[in-house]
N, C-alpha and C. Protein backbone atom coordinates (compact mmCIF):
# COMPACT_ATOMS: atom_id res chain seq x y z
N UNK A 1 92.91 125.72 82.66
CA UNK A 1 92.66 126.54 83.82
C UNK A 1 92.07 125.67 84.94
N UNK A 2 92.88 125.89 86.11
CA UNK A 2 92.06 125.20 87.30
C UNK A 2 90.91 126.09 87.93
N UNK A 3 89.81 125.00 87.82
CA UNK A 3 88.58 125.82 88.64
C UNK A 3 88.30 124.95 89.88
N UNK A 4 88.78 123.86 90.28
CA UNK A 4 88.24 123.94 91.46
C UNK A 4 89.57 122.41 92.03
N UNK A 5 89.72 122.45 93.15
CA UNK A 5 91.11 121.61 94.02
C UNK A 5 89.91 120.74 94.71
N UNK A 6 90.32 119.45 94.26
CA UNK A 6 89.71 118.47 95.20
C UNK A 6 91.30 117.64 96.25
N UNK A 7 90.88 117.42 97.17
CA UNK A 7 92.29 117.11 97.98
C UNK A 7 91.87 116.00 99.03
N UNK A 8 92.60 115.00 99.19
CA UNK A 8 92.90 113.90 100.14
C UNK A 8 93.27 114.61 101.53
N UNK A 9 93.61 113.49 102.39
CA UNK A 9 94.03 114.36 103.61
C UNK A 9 95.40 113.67 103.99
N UNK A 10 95.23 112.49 104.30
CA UNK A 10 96.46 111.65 104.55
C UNK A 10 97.16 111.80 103.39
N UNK A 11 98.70 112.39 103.65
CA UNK A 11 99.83 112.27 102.83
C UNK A 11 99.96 113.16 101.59
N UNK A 12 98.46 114.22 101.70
CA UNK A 12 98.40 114.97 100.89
C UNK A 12 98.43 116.51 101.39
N UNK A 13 97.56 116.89 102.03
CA UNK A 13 96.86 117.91 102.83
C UNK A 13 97.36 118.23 104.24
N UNK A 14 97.72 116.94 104.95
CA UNK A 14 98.05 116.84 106.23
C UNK A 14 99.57 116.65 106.26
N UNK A 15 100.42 117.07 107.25
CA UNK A 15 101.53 117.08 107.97
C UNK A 15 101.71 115.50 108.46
N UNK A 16 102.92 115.25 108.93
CA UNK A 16 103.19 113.81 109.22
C UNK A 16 102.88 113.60 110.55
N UNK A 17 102.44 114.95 111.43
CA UNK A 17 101.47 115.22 112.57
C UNK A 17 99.92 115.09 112.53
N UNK A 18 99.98 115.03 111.26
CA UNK A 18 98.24 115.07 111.05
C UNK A 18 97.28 116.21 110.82
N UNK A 19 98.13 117.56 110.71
CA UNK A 19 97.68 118.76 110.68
C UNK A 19 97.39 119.48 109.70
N UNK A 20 97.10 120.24 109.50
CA UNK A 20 97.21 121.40 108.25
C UNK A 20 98.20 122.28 108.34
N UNK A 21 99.35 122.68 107.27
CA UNK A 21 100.03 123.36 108.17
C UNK A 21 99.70 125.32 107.89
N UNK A 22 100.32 126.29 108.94
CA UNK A 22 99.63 127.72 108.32
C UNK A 22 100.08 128.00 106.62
N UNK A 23 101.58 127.17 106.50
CA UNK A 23 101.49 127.99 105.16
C UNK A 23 100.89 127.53 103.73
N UNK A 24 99.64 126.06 104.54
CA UNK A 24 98.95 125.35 103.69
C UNK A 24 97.48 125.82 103.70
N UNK A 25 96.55 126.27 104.31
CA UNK A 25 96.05 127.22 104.98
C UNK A 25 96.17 128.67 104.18
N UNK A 26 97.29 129.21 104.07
CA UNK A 26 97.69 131.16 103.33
C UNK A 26 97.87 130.45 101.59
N UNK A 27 98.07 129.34 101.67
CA UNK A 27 98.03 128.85 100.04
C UNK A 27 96.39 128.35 99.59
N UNK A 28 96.05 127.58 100.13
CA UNK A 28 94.09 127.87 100.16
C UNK A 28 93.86 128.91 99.62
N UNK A 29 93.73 130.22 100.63
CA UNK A 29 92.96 130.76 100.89
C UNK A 29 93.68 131.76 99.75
N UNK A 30 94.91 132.17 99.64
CA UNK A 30 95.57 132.73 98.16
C UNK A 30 94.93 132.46 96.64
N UNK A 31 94.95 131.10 96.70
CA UNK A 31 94.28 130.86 95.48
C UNK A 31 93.24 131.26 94.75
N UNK A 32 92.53 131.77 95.78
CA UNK A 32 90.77 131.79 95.63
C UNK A 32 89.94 130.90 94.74
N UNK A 33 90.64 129.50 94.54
CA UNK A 33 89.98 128.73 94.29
C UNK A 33 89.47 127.79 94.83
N UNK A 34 87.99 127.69 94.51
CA UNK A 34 87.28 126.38 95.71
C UNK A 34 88.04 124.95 95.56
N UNK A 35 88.47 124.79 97.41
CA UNK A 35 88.56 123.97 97.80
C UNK A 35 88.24 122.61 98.09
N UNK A 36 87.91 121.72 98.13
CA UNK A 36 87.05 120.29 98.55
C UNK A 36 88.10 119.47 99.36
N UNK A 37 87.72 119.09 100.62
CA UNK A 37 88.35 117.72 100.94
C UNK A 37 87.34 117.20 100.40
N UNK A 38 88.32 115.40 100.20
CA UNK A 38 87.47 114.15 100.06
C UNK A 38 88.24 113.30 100.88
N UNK A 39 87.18 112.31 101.39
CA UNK A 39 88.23 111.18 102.57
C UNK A 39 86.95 110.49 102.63
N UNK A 40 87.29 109.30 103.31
CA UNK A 40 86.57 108.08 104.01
C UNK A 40 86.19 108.79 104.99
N UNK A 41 86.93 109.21 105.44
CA UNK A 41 86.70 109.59 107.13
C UNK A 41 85.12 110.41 107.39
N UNK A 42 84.64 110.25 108.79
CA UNK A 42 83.05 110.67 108.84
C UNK A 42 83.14 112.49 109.06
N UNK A 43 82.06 112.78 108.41
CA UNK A 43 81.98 114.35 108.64
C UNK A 43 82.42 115.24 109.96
N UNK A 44 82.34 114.04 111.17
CA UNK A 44 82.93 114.71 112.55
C UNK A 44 84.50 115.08 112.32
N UNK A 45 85.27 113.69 111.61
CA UNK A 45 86.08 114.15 111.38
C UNK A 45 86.82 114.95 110.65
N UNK A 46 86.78 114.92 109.59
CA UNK A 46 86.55 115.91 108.48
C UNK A 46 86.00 117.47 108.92
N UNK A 47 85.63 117.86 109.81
CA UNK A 47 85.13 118.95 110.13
C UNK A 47 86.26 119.62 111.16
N UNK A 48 86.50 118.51 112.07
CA UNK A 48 87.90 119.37 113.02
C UNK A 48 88.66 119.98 111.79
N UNK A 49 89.19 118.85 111.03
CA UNK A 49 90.39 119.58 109.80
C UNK A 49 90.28 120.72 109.18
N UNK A 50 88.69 120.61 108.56
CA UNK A 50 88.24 122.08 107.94
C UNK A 50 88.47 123.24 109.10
N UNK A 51 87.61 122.81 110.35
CA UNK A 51 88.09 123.89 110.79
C UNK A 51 89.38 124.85 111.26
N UNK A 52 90.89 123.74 111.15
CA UNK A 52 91.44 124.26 111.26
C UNK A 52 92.18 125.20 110.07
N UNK A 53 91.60 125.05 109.16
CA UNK A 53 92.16 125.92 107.99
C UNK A 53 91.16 126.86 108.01
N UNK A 54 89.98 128.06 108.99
CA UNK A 54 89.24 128.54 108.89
C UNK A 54 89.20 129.39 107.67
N UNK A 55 88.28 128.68 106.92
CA UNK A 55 87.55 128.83 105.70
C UNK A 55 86.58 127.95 105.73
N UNK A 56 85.55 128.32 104.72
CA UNK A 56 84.19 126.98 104.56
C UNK A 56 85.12 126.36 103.39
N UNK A 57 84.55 125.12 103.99
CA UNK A 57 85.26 124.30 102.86
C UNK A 57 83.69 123.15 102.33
N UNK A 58 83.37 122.37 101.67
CA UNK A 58 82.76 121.37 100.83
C UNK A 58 83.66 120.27 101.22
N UNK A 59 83.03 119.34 101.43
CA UNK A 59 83.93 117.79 101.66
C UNK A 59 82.71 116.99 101.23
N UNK A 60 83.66 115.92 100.78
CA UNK A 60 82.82 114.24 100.02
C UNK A 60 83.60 113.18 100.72
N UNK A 61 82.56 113.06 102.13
CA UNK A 61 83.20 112.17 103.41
C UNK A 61 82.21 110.42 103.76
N UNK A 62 82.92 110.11 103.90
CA UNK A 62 82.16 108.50 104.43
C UNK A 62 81.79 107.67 102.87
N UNK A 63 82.83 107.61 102.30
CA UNK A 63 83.69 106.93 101.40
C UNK A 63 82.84 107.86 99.66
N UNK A 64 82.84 108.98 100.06
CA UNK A 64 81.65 109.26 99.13
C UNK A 64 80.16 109.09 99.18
N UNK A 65 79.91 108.90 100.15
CA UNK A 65 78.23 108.53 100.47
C UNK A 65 77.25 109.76 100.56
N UNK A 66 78.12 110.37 101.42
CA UNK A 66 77.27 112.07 102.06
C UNK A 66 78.43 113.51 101.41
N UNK A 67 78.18 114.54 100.97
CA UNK A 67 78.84 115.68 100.73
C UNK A 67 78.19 116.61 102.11
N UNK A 68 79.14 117.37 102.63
CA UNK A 68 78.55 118.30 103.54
C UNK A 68 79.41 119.87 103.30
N UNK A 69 78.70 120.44 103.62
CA UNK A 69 79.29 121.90 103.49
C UNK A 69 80.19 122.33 105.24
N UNK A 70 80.93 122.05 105.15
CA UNK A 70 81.66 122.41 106.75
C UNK A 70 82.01 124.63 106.51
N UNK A 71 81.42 124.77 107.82
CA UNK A 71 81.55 126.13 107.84
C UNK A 71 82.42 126.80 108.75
N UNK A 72 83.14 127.87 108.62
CA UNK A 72 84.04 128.40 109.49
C UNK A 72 83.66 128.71 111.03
């Protein structure tokens, strides 16, 4: 049983635009299982992305150093 999706962003999560797309987003939020990005990338960035899938999401950003809770 899956209890919880940890996810990349580049080449995983993201569009070849760089985006989230909506019907990646209605699959999230379907699941009702907790989400996580993880990336290098710094919490500023990491936070536009979350927000565009509005949901709170958990991310493990700046190569794993800091976890932050990004909120809708």
């Amino acid at each position: 049983m899956i209890t919880h999706i940890f996810s990349d962003l580049d080449g995983t999560l993201l569009d070849e635009e760089g985006k989230v797309t909506p019907k990646t987003v209605k699959t999230i939020k379907k699941s009702g299982i907790p989400f996580s990005l993880v990336s290098a990338r710094t919490p500023n960035d990491m936070e536009k992305i979350a927000n565009s899938t509005k949901t709170n999401l958990e991310a493990c950003v700046s190569f794993g150093i800091e976890n932050v809770l990004i909120k809708k």
